[in-house]
C-alpha atoms as a PDB file:
ATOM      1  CA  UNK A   1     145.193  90.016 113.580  1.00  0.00           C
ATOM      2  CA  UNK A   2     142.583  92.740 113.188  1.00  0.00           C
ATOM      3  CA  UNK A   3     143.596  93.097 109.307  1.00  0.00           C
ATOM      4  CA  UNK A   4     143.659  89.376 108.572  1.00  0.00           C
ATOM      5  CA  UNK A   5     139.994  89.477 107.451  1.00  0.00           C
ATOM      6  CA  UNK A   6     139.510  89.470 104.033  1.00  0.00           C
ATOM      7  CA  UNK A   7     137.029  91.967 103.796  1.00  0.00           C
ATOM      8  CA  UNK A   8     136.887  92.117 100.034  1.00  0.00           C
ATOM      9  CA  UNK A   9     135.180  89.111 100.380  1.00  0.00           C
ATOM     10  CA  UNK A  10     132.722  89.457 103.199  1.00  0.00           C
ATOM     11  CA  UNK A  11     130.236  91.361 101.784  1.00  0.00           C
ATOM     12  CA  UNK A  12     127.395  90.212  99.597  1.00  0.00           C
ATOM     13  CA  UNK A  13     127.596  91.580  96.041  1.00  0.00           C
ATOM     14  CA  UNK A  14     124.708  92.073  93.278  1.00  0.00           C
ATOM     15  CA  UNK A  15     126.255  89.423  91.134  1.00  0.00           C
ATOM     16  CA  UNK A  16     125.977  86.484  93.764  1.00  0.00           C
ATOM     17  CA  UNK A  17     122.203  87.792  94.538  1.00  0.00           C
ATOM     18  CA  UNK A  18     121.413  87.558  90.763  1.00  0.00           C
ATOM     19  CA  UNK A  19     122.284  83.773  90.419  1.00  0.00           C
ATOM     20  CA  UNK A  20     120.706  82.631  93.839  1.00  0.00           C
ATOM     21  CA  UNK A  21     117.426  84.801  92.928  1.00  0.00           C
ATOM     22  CA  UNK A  22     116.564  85.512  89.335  1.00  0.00           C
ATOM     23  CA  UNK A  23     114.447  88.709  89.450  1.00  0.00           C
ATOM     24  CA  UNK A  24     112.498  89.782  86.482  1.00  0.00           C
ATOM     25  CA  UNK A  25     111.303  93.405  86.169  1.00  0.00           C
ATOM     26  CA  UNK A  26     108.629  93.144  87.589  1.00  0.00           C
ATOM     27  CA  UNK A  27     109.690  91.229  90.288  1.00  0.00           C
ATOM     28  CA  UNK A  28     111.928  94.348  91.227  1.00  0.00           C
ATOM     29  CA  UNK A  29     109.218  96.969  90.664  1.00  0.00           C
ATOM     30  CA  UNK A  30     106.957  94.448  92.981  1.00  0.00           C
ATOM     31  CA  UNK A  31     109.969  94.434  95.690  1.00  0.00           C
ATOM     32  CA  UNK A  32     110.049  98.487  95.214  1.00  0.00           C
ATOM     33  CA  UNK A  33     105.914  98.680  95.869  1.00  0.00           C
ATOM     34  CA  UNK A  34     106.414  96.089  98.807  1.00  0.00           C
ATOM     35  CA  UNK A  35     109.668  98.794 100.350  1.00  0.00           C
ATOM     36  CA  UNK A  36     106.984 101.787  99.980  1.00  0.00           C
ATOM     37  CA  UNK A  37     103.747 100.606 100.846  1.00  0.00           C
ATOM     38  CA  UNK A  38     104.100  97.432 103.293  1.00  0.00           C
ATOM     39  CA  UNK A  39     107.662  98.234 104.531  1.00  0.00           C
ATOM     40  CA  UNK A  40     107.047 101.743 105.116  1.00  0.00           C
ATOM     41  CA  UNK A  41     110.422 102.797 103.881  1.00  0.00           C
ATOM     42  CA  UNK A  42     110.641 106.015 103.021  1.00  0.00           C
ATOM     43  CA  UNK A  43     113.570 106.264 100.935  1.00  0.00           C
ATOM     44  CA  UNK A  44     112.365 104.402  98.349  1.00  0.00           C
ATOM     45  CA  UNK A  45     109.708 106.283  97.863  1.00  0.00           C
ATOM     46  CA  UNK A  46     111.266 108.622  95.296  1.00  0.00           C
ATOM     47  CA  UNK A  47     112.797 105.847  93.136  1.00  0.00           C
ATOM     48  CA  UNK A  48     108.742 104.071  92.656  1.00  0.00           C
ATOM     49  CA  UNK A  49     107.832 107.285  92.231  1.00  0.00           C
ATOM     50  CA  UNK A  50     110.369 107.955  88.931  1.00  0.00           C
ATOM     51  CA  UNK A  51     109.626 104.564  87.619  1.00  0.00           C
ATOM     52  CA  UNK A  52     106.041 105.078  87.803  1.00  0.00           C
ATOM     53  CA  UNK A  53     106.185 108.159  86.415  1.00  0.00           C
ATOM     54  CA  UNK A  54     108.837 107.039  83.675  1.00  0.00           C
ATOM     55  CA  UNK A  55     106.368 103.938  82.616  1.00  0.00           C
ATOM     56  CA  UNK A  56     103.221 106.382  82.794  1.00  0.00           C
ATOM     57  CA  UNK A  57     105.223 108.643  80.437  1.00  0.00           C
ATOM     58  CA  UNK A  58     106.260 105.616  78.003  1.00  0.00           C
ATOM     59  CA  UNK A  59     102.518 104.771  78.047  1.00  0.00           C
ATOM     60  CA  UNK A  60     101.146 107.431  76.953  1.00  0.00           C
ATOM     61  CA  UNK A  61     103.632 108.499  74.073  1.00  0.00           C
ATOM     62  CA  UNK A  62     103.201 105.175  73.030  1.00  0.00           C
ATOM     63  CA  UNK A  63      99.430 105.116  73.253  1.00  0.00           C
ATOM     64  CA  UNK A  64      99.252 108.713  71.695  1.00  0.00           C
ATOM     65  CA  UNK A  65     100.803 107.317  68.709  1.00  0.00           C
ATOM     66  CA  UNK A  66      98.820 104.273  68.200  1.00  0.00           C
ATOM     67  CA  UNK A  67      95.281 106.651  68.987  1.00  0.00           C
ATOM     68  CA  UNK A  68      96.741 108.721  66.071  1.00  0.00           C
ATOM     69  CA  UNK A  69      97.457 106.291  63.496  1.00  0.00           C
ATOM     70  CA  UNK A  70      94.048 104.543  64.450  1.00  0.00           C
ATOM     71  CA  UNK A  71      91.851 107.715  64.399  1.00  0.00           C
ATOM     72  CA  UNK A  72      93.160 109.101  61.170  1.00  0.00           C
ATOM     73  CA  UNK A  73      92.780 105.834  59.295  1.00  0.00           C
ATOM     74  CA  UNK A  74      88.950 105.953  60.601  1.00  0.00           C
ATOM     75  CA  UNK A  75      88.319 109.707  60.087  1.00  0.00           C
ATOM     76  CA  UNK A  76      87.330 109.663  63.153  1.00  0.00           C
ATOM     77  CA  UNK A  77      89.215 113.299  64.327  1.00  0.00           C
ATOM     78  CA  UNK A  78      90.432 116.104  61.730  1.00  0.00           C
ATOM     79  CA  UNK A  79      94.610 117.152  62.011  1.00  0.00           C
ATOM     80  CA  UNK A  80      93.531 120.429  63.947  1.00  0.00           C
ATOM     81  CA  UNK A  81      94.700 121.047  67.651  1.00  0.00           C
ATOM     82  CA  UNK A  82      91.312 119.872  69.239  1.00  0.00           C
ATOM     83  CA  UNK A  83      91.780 116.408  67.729  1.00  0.00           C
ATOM     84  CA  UNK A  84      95.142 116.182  68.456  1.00  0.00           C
ATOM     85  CA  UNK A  85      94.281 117.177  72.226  1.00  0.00           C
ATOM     86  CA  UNK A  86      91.355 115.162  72.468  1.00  0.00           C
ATOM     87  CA  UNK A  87      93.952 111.509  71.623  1.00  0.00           C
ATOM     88  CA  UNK A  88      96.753 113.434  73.591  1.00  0.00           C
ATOM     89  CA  UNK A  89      93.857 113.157  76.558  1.00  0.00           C
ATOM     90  CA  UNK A  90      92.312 109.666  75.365  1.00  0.00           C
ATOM     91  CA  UNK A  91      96.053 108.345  75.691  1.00  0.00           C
ATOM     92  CA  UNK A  92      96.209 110.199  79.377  1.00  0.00           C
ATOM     93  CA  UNK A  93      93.154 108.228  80.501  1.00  0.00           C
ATOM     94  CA  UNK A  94      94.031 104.798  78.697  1.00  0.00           C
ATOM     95  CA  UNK A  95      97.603 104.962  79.795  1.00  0.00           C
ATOM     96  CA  UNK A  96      96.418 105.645  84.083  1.00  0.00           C
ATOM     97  CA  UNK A  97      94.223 102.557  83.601  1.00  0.00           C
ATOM     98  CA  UNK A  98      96.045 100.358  82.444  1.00  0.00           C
ATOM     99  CA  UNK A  99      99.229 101.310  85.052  1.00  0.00           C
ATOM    100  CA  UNK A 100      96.739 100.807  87.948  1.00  0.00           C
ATOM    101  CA  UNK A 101      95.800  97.464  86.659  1.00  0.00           C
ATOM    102  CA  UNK A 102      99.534  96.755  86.408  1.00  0.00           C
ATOM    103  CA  UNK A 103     100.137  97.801  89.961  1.00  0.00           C
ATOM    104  CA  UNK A 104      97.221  95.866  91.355  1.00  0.00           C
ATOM    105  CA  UNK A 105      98.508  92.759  90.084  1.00  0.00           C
ATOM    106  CA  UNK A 106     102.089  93.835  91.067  1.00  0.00           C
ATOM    107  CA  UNK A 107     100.543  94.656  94.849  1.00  0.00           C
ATOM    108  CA  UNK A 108      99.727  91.132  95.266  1.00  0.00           C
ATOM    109  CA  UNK A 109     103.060  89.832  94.135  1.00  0.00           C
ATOM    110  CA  UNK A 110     104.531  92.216  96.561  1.00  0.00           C
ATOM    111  CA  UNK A 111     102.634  91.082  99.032  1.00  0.00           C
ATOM    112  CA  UNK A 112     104.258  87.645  97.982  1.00  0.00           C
ATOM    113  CA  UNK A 113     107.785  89.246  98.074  1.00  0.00           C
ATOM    114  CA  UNK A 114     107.436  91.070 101.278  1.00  0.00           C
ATOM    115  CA  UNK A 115     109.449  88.294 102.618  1.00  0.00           C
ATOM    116  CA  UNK A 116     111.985  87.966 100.110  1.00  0.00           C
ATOM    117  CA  UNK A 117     112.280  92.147 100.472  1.00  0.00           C
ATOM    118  CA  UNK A 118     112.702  92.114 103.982  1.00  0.00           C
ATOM    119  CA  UNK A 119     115.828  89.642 103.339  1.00  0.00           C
ATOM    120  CA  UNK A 120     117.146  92.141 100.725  1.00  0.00           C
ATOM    121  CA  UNK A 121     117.053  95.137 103.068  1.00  0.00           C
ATOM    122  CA  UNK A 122     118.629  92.809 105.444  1.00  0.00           C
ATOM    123  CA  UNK A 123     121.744  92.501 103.289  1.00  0.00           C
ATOM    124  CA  UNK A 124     122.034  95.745 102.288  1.00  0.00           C
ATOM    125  CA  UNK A 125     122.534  96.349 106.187  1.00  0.00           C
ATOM    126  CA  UNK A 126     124.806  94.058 106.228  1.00  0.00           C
ATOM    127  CA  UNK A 127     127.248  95.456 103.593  1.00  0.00           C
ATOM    128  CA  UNK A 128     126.534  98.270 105.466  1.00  0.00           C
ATOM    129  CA  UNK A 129     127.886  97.345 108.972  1.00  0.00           C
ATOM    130  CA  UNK A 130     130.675  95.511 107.360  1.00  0.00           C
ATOM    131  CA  UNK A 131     131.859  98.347 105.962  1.00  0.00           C
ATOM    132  CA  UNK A 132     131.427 100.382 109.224  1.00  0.00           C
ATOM    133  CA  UNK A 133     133.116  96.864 110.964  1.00  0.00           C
ATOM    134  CA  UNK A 134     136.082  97.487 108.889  1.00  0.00           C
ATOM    135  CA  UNK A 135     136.148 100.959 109.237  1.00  0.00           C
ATOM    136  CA  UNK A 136     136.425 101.012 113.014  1.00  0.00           C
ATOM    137  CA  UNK A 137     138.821  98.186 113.079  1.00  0.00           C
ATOM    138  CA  UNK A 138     141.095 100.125 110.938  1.00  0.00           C
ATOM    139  CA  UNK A 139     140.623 102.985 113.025  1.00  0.00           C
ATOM    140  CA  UNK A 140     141.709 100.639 116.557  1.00  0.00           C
ATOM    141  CA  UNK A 141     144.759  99.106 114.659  1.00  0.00           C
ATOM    142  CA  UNK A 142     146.004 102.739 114.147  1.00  0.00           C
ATOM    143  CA  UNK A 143     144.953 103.737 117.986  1.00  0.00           C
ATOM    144  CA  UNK A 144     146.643 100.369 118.812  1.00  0.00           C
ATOM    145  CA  UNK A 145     149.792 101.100 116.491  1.00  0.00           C
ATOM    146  CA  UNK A 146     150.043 105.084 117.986  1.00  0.00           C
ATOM    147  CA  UNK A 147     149.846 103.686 121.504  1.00  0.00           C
ATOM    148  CA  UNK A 148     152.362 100.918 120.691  1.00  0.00           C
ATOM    149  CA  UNK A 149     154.979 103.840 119.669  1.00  0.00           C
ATOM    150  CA  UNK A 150     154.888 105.658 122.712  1.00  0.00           C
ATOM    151  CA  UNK A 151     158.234 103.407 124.462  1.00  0.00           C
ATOM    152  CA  UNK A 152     159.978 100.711 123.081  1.00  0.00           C
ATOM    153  CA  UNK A 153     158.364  98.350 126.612  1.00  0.00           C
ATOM    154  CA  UNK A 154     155.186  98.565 125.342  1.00  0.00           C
ATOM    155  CA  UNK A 155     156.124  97.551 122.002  1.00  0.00           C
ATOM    156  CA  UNK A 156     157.476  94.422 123.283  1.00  0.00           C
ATOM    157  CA  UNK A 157     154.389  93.779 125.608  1.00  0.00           C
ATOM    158  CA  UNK A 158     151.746  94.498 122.808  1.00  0.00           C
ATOM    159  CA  UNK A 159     153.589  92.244 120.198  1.00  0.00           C
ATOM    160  CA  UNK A 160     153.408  89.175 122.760  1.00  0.00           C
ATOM    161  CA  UNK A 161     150.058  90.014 123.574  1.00  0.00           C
ATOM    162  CA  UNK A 162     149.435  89.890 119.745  1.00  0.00           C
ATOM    163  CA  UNK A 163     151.179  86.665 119.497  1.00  0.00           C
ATOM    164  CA  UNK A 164     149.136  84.891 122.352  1.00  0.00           C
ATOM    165  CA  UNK A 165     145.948  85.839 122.071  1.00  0.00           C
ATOM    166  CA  UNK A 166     144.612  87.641 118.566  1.00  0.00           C
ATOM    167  CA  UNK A 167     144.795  84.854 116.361  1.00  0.00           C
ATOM    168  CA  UNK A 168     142.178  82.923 118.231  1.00  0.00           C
ATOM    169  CA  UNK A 169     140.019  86.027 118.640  1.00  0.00           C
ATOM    170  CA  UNK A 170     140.229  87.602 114.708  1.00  0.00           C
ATOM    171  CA  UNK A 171     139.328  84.011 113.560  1.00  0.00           C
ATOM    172  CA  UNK A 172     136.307  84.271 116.175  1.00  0.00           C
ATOM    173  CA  UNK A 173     135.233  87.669 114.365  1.00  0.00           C
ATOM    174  CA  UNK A 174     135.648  86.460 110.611  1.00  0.00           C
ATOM    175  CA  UNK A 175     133.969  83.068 111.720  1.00  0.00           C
ATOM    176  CA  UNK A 176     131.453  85.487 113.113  1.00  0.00           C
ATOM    177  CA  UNK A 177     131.231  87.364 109.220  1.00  0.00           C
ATOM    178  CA  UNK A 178     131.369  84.481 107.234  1.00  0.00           C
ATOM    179  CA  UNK A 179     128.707  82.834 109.179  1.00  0.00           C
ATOM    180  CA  UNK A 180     126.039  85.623 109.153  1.00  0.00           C
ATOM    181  CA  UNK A 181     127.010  85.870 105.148  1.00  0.00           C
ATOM    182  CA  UNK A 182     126.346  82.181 104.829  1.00  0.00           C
ATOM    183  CA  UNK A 183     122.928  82.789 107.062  1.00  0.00           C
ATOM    184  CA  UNK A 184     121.911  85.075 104.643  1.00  0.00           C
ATOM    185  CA  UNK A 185     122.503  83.436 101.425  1.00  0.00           C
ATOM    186  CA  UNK A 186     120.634  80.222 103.193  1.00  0.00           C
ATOM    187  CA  UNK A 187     117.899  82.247 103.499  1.00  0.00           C
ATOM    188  CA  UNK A 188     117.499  83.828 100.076  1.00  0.00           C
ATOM    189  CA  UNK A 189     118.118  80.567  98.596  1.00  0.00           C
ATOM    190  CA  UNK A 190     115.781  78.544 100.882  1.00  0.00           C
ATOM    191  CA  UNK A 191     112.878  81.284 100.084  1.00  0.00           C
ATOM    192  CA  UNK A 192     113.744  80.692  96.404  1.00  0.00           C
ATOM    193  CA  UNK A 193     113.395  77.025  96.557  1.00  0.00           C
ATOM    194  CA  UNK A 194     110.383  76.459  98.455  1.00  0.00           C
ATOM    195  CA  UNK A 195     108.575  79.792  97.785  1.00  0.00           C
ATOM    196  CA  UNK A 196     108.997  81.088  94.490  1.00  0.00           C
ATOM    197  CA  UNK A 197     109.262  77.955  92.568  1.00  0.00           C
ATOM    198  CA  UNK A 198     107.833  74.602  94.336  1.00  0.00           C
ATOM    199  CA  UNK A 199     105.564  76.072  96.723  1.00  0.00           C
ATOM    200  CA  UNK A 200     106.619  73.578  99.404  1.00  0.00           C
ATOM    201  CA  UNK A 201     104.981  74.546 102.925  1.00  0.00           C
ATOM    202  CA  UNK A 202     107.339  72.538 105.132  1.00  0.00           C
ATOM    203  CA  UNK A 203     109.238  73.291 107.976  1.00  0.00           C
ATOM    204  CA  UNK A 204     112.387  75.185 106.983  1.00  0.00           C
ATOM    205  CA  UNK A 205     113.848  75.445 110.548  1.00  0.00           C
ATOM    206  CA  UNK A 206     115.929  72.301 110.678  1.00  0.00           C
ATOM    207  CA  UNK A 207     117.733  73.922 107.484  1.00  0.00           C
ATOM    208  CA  UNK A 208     119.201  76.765 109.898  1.00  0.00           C
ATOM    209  CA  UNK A 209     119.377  75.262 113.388  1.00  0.00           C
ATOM    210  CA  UNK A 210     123.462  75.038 112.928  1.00  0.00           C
ATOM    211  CA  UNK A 211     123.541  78.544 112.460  1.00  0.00           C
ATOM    212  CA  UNK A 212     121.211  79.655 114.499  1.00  0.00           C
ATOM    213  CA  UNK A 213     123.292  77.638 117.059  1.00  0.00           C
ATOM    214  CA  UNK A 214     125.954  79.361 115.786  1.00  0.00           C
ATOM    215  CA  UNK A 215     125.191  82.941 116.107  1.00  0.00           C
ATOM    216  CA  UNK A 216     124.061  82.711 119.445  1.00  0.00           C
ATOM    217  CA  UNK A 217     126.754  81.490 120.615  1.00  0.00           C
ATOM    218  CA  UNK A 218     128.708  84.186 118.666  1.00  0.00           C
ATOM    219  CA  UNK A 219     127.095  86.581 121.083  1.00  0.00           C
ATOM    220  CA  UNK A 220     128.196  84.992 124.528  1.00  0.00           C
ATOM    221  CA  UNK A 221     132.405  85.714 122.794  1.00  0.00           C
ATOM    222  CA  UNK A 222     134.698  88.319 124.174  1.00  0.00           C
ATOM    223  CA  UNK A 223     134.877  90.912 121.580  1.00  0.00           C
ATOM    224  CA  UNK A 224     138.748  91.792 120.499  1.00  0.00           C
ATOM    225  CA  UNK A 225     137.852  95.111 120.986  1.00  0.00           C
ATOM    226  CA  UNK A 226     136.763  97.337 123.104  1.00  0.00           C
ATOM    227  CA  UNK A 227     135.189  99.694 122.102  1.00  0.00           C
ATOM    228  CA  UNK A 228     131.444 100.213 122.712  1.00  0.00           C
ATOM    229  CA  UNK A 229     130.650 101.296 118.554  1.00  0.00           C
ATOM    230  CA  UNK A 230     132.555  98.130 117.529  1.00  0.00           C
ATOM    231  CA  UNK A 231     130.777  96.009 119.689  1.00  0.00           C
ATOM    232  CA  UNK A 232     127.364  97.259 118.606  1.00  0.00           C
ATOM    233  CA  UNK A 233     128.484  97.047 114.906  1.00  0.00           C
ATOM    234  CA  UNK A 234     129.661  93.394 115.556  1.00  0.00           C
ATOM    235  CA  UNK A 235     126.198  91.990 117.665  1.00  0.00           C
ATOM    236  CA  UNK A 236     124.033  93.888 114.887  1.00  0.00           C
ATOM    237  CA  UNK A 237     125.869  91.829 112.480  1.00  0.00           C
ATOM    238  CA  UNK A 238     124.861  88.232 114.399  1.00  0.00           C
ATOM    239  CA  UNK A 239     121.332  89.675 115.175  1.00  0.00           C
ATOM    240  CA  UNK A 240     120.675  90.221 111.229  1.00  0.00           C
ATOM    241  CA  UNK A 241     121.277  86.541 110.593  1.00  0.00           C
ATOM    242  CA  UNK A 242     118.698  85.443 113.446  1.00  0.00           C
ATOM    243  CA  UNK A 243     115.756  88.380 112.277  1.00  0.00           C
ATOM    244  CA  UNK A 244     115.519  86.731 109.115  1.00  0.00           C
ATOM    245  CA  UNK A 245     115.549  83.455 110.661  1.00  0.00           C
ATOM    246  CA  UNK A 246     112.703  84.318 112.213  1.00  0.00           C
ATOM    247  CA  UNK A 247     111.051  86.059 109.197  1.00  0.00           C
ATOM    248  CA  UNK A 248     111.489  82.545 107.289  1.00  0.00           C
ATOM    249  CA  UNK A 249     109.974  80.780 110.287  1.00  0.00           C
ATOM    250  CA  UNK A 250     106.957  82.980 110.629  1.00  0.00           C
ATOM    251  CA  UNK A 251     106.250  82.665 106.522  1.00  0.00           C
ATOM    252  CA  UNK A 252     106.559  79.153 106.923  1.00  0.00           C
ATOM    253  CA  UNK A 253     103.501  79.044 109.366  1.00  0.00           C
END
């Protein structure tokens, strides 16, 4: 029933993301800008933070160096401490310049991405829910298996209940999994093709209307379970595949 569902192979890993959207490294620093600054998400601020920091710091030992080698071969500063502070600060000054050129140019490819970033955080919530999805399905088929003990009637009543009706309704909930998975992977690959490399401006909505379809129609199903927390788990799911739906539509206008 319940534990039919491959969940090993629900979620969406890093390697499939890789080879449906080749990111660069600046791509992914653009995406981390875009999190911070137009996503307003808060936990990535630390991580920008470190890498800016980290490729300030690269900078500037790299930049002291050069200064060095270029002002002692022009006699242009003597080996004491104040010419060695005055290229130490020279490299300080080059190094914030040129890093706030780089992130100008990188804030207009994130304002590029903020689509493609949105989808990103979208999957991460995904995995996310799956995991708690799992989780609390785990957690009924032990409440179901405890209850089930109790007298040897109810075993007999649960295991043709089991038999009538679960196989219908788990294939409804993995149906439900696989479809929102598929949604997503749509989208980052749609984005990808008409964004990132051709440019094309038309109407992407036709490419989802099955699965929009879909989804919606996911919502109207009985859930298998009961309980409220695996209910909300399940319709965040189905919702996540229509928000960026709607994300592509409105960065198609």
């Amino acid at each position: 029933m319940k534990n039919s569902v491959k969940w090993d192979k629900i979620p969406i890993s890093q390697a499939e993301l890789d080879s449906i959207l080749p990111l660069n490294i600046f791509d992914n620093w653009a995406i981390e800008i875009c999190r911070v600054l137009i996503l307003r998400k808060k936990k990535y601020f630390q991580s920008l933070l470190i890498t800016e920091a980290a490729i300030l710091f690269l900078k500037i030992v790299l930049l002291f160096s050069l200064n060095l080698m270029i002002f002692r071969n022009l006699e242009l500063v003597s080996n004491n401490s104040y010419g060695l502070i005055l290229i130490f600060l020279l490299s300080i000054i080059i190094g914030l310049c040129l890093l706030l050129l780089l992130n100008y140019l990188l804030w207009h490819k994130a304002k590029r991405l903020k689509t493609i970033a949105i989808i990103l955080e979208k999957v991460k919530d995904f995995n996310s829910l799956i995991n708690t999805l799992k989780t609390l399905t785990e957690l009924s088929s032990f409440s179901d298996f405890s209850i089930q003990d109790s007298d040897e009637s109810s075993i007999k009543l649960s295991g043709n209940n089991l038999r009538t009706s679960s196989p219908e309704l788990s294939l409804n909930m993995e149906d439900i999994l696989i479809t929102t998975r598929t949604s997503l992977l749509q989208s980052i690959q749609s984005y990808n093709t008409l964004y990132l490399k051709t440019n094309n401006k038309r109407n992407i909505s036709q490419l989802f209307a099955n699965l929009e379809n879909k989804l919606i129609h996911f919502i109207s199903l009985p859930s298998e379970n009961s309980s409220k927390e695996y209910q909300q788990t399940l319709e965040e799911i189905i919702n996540l595949g229509l928000t960026v739906h709607q994300e592509l539509k409105k960065r198609d206008r």
